[in-house]
Each structure stands twice: as C-alpha cells, then as structure tokens.
Protein backbone atom coordinates (compact mmCIF):
# COMPACT_ATOMS: atom_id res chain seq x y z
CA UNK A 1 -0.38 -10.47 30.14
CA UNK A 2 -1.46 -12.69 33.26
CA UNK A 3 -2.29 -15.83 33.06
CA UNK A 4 -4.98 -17.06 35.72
CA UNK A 5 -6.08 -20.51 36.57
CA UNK A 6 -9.86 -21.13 37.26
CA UNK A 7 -11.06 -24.49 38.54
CA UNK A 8 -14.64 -25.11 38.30
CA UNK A 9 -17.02 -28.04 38.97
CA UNK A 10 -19.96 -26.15 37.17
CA UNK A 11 -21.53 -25.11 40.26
CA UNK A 12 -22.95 -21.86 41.50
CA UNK A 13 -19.92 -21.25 43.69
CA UNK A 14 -17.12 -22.03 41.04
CA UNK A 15 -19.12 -19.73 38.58
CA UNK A 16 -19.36 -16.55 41.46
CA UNK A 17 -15.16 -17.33 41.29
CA UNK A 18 -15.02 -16.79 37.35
CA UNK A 19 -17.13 -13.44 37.89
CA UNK A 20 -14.64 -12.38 40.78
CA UNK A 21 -11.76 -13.20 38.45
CA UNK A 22 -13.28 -10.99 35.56
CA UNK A 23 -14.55 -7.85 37.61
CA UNK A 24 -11.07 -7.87 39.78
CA UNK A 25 -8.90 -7.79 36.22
CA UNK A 26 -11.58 -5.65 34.20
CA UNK A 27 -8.65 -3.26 32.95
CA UNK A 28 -5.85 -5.77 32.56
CA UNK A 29 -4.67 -7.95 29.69
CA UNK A 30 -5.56 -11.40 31.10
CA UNK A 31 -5.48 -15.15 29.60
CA UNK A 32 -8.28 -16.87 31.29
CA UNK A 33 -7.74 -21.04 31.62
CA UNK A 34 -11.21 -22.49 32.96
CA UNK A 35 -9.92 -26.40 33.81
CA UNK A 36 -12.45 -28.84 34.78
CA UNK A 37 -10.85 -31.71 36.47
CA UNK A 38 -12.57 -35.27 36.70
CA UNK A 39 -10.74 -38.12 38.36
CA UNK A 40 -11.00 -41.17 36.38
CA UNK A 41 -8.70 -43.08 39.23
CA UNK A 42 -12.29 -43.49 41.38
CA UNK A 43 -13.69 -45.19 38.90
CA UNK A 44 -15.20 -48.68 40.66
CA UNK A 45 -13.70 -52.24 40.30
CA UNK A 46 -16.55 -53.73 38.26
CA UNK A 47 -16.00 -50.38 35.68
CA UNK A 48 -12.60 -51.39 35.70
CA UNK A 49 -13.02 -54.79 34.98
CA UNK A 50 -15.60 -54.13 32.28
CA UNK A 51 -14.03 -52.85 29.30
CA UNK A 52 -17.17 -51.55 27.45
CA UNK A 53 -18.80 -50.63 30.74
CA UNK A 54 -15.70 -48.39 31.47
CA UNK A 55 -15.31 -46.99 28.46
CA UNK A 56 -19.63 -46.29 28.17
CA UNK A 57 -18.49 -44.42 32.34
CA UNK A 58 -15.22 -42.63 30.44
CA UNK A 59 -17.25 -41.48 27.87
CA UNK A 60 -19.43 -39.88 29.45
CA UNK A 61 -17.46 -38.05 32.29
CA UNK A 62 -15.53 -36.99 29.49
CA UNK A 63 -19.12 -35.54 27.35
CA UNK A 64 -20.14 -33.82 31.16
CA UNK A 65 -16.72 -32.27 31.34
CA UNK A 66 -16.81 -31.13 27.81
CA UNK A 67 -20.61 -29.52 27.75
CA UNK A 68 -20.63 -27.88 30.74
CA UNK A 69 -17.51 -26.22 29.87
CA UNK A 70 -19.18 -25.44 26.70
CA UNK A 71 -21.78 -23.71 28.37
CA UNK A 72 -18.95 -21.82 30.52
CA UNK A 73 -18.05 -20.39 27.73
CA UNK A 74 -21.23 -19.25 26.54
CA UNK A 75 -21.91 -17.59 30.06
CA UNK A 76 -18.37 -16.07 30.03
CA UNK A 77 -18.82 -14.68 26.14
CA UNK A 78 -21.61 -12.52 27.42
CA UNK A 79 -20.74 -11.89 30.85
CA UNK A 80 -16.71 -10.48 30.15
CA UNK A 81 -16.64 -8.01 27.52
CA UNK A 82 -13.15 -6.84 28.07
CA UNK A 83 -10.96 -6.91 24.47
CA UNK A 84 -8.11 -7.36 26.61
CA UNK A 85 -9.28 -11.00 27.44
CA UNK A 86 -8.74 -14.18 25.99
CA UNK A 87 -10.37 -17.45 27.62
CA UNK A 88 -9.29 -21.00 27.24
CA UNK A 89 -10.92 -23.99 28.43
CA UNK A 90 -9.41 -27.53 29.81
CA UNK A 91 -11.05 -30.79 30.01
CA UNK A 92 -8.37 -33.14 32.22
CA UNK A 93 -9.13 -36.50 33.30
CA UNK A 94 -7.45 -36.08 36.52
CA UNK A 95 -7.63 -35.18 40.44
CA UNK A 96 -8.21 -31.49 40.67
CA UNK A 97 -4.63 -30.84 42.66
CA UNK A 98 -2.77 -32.95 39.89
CA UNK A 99 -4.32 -31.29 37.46
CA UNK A 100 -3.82 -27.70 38.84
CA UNK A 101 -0.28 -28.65 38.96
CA UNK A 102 0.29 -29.60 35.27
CA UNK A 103 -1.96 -26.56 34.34
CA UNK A 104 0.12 -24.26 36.27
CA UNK A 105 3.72 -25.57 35.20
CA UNK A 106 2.63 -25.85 31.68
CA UNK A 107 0.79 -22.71 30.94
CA UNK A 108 3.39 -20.48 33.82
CA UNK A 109 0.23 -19.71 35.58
CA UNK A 110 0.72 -16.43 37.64
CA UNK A 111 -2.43 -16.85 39.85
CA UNK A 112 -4.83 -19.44 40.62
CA UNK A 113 -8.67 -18.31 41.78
CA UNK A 114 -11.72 -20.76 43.09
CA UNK A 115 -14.20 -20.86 44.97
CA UNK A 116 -14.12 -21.48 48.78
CA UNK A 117 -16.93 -24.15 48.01
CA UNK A 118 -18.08 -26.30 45.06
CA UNK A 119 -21.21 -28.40 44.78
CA UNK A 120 -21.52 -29.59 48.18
CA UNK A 121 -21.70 -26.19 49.60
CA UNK A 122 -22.06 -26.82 53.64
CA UNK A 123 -23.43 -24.03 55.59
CA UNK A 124 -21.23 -25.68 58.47
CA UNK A 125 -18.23 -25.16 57.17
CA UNK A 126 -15.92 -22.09 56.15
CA UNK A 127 -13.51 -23.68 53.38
CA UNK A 128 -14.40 -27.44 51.04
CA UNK A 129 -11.43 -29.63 51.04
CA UNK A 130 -10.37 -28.82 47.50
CA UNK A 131 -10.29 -24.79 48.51
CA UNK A 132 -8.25 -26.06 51.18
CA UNK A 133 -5.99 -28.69 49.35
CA UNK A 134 -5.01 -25.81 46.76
CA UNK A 135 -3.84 -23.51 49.25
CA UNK A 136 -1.71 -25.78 50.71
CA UNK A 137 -0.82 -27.76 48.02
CA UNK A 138 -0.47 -25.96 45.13
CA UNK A 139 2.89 -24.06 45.93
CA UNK A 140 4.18 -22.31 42.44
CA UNK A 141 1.11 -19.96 42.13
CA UNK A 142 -0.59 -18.04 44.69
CA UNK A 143 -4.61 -18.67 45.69
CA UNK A 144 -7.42 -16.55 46.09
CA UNK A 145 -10.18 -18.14 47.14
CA UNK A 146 -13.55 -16.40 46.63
CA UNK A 147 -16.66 -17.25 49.60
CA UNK A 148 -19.86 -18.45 47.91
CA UNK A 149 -22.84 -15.50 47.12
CA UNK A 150 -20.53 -13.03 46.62
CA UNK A 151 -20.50 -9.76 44.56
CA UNK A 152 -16.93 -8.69 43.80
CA UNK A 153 -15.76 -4.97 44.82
CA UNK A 154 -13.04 -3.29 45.62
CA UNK A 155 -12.16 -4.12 48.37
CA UNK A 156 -11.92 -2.10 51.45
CA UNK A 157 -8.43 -2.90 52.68
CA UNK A 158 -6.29 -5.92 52.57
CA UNK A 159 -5.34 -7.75 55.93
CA UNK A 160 -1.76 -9.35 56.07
CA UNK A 161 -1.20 -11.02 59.27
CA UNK A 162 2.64 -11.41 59.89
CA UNK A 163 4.66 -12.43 62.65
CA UNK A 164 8.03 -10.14 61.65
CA UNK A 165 10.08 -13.04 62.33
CA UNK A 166 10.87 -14.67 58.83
CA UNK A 167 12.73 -13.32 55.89
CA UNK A 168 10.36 -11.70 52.98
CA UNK A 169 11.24 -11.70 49.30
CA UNK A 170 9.13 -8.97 46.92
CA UNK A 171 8.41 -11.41 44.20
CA UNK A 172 6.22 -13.60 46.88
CA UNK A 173 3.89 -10.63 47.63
CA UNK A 174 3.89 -9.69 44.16
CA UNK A 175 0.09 -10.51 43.38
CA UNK A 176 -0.56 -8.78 46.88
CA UNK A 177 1.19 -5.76 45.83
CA UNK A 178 -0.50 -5.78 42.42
CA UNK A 179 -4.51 -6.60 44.08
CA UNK A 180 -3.92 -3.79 45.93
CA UNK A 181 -2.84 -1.41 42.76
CA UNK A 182 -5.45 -2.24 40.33
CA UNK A 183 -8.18 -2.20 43.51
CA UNK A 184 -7.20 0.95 45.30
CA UNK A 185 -7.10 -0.82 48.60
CA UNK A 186 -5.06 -0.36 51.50
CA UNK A 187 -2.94 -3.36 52.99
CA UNK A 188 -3.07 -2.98 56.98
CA UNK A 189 -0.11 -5.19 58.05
CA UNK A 190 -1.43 -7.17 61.07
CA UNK A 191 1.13 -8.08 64.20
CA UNK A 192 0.51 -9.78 67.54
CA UNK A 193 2.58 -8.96 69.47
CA UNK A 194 4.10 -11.29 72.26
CA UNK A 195 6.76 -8.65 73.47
CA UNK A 196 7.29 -5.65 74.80
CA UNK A 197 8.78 -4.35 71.22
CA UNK A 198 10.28 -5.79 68.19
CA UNK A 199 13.96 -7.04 68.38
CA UNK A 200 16.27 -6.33 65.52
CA UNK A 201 15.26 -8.88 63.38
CA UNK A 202 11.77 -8.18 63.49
CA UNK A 203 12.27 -4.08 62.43
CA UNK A 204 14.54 -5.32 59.89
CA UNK A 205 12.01 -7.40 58.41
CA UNK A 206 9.09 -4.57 59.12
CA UNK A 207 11.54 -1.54 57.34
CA UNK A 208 11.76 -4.59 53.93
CA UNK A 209 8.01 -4.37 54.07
CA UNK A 210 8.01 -0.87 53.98
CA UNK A 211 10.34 -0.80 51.26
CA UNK A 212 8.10 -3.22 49.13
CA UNK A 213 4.68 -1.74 50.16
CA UNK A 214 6.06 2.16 48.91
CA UNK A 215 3.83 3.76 46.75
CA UNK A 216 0.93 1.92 47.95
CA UNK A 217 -1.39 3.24 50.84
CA UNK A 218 -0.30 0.93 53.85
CA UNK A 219 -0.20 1.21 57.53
CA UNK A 220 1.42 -0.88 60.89
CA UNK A 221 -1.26 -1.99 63.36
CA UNK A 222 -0.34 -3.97 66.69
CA UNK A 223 -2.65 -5.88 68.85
CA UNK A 224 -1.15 -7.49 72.10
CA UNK A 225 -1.33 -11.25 73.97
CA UNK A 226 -3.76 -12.75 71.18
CA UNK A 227 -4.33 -16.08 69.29
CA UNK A 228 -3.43 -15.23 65.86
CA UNK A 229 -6.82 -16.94 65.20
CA UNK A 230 -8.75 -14.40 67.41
CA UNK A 231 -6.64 -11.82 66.61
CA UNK A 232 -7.53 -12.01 62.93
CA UNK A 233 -11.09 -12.67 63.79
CA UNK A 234 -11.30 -9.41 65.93
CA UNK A 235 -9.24 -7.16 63.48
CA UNK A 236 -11.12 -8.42 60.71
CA UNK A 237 -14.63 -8.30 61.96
CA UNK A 238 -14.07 -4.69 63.87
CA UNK A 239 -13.37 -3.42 60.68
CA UNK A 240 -15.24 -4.96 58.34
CA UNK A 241 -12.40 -5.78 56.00
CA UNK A 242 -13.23 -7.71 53.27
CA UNK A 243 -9.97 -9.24 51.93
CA UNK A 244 -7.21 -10.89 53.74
CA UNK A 245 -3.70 -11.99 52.51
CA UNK A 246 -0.77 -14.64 53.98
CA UNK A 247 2.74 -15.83 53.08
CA UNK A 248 2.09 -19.85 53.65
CA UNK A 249 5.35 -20.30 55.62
CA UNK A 250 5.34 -24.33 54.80
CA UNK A 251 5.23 -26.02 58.40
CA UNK A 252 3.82 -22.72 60.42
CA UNK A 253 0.78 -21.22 59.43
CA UNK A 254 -0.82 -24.63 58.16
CA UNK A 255 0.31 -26.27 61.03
CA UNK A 256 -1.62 -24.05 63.35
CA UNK A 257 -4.47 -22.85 61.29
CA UNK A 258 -5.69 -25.11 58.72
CA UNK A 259 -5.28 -28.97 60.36
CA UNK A 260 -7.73 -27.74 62.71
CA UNK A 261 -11.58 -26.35 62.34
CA UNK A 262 -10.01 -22.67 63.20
CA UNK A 263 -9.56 -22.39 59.78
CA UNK A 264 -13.74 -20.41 60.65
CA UNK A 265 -11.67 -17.77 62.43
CA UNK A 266 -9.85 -16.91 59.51
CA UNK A 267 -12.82 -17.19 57.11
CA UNK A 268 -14.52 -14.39 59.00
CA UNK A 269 -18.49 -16.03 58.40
CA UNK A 270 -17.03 -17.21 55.38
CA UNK A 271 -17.28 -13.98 53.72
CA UNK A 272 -14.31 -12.88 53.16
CA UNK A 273 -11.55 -13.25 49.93
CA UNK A 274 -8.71 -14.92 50.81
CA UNK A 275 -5.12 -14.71 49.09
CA UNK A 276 -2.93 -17.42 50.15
CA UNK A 277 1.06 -16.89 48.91
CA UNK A 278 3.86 -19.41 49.46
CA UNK A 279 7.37 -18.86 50.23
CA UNK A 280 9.38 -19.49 47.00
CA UNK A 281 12.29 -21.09 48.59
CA UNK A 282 10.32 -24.10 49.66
C-alpha cells in the first residue's frame, strides 16, 4: 500500500496534481492524504492583539480550510473510482513545508505530489516557491511536481541526468524505478560529459545503475562540453520527453540549478513532470 502526500491550495493547478496522482496509480493500492496547510503565524499584529478579532480570523481560515477540502472530496469521490483507494483529508494550521514534514513523518509518506504552481499561477515563471521549497526542503520523501494544464499519460521516457561521480543507493531511486514499471516508460540516463571517457569511479557507478535499472527498458546517452542546464534543455526538448527525474545531491544540484532562474531550463516550457529524489544519507 503507498501512501502519497497531496498538498493543495484549492486551485486549478493543485487539483490537475490530485488527477495526475490518481491516473499515474490507477492499478495500485494507494492511501491518498489531501493536506491543506494555512499559516496562522502571518496573522497581523492588531489580529493578534485582538482576542475576539483573532479568533473571528482563526475561525474562519479554519471553516475555508475545512469546506474546500470538503468539496475535494466530493470531486475526488466521483473522479477516482479505483476500490484499491482510500483518501484522507488534513486541515493543519501551519506553513505548508512544516506541515509536509509532520504529514510525512507521521503517516511514513512514500511520495509527495503537487503542483508546479498554486493560485498565483505566473506565466513568467517555470516553478512557485512552494513547488520549489518542497523539493528542496522536504528530504524524507521524494517530489513529483506536476506543470499546470496538464493531462496525465504515460509517459514517453524518463530523463535522469547524472554526473557518474557520486555513490547511488537502490532504495533512493526506488519511486523512479517503480514510475517507470507501472508506466511502461523508458529511463534514458543523461551524462555530460567533460572527458574524454569515464574513469573508474564513474563506470563503477554506471555498471550499479545498470544493476538497479535490470528488468526495466533503459539506455546510456552522452552529450559532450554542455551546461547541464542546456544539456537537459536540448535532450529534453529534441525528444520530446515528457518526464524527468534527479537524485538532489544536497549542496550540488540546488546549488547550481535552483538558486538561480535556470531552474526554466529544467522545466522544459514548464511542461514537463518532474521527480525530485534526495540522497538518504543526508
């Protein structure tokens, strides 16, 4: 049985990410845990200072949370028909990272999935700041982010961008290796390459790969003297592939790809899935 974490802020975007989340686990025993998160700490001084004014703001931030995921569940009792899933719904008065957190630890959440965007929805950028907050933040539980408008399919293939130079563990690509079972889709391991050939190190790490991908349709492909950035963005767009997957190496791929508005490269138009792991060791 997995356990998946959906945040939503009742708007259009967060409610494409439940869909996603339903279609991609059609045929799998799935708990469901919709948590709307509303951060009490912002409330102003003179609602702090006002004990029946607060409580008048409390109580209703707590009513909004607790209708509209009412009327998730209504939507999601006649859009998911699948016996095989059960849905549960959280009200937390709470920032949306601290309350992902709790949700996750207390419920051993396998996999977290949200929406790119939520209510402000600009065109100008590729990723909001809570998309971007969980994937770095949120370290116990993968994240797949899901771009606004979109219709969930299999996917094509899977890109995994890697560099061959850090140590892999199976149990962090697990939910890659398991998206790419239950969807049929090929992972197309994605290397830059900045030498003439791989060192030691590097084919040891690429032969563990090929030990964990076995059984699944995957293939090597090597572009040369690239940003990662472009090189993504090239692969990505050349092929039309519509997922892509990453191990969040804390203090690498962050440090070079999300701090800075190249985070669009990766995003591909904004159209594409993304699955962010973490390495478990820090």
């Amino acid at each position: 049985m997995k356990k998946v974490l959906i945040p939503t802020d009742f708007s259009k975007n967060a409610w494409g990410a439940i869909s996603c989340a339903i279609d991609l686990f059609k045929n799998e025993a799935c708990d469901f845990y919709i948590l709307n998160a509303y951060d009490v700490d912002n409330l102003t001084v003179a609602e702090l200072t006002s004990e029946a004014q607060d409580k008048t703001h409390l109580e209703f931030v707590q009513e909004h949370s607790e209708v509209g995921l009412k009327k998730i569940s209504q939507r999601i009792s006649f859009r998911d028909e699948s016996y095989e899933h059960n849905h549960f719904y959280i009200s937390r008065g709470n920032d949306l990272i601290g309350a992902m957190k709790d949700v996750i630890e207390k419920k051993d959440i396998d996999l977290v999935i949200m929406g790119t965007k939520g209510k402000t929805d600009d065109l100008n950028i590729a990723f909001g700041s809570n998309a971007l907050r969980a994937m770095e933040k949120i370290r116990n539980s993968p994240v797949l982010t899901i771009p606004p408008n979109i219709i969930f399919k299999e996917p094509n293939e899977i890109v995994f961008p890697t560099s061959f130079k850090t140590h892999f563990k199976q149990r962090e690509l697990n939910y890659l290796i398991d998206i790419a079972r239950i969807t049929n889709a090929p992972i197309r391991i994605l290397h830059i390459q900045k030498e003439t050939a791989l060192d030691a190190d590097q084919e040891n790490y690429k032969a563990l790969l090929e030990g964990y991908f076995a059984g699944l349709d995957y293939s090597f492909h090597f572009i040369d003297n690239q940003s990662l950035e472009a090189a993504i963005h090239s692969f990505v767009q050349s092929r039309n592939s519509e997922m892509i997957s990453f191990l969040n190496k804390k203090h690498t791929f962050f440090s070079s790809m999300f701090s800075r508005p190249l985070v669009k490269s990766l995003a591909v138009n904004s159209d594409v899935p993304i699955l962010a792991m973490h390495d478990l060791r820090n």
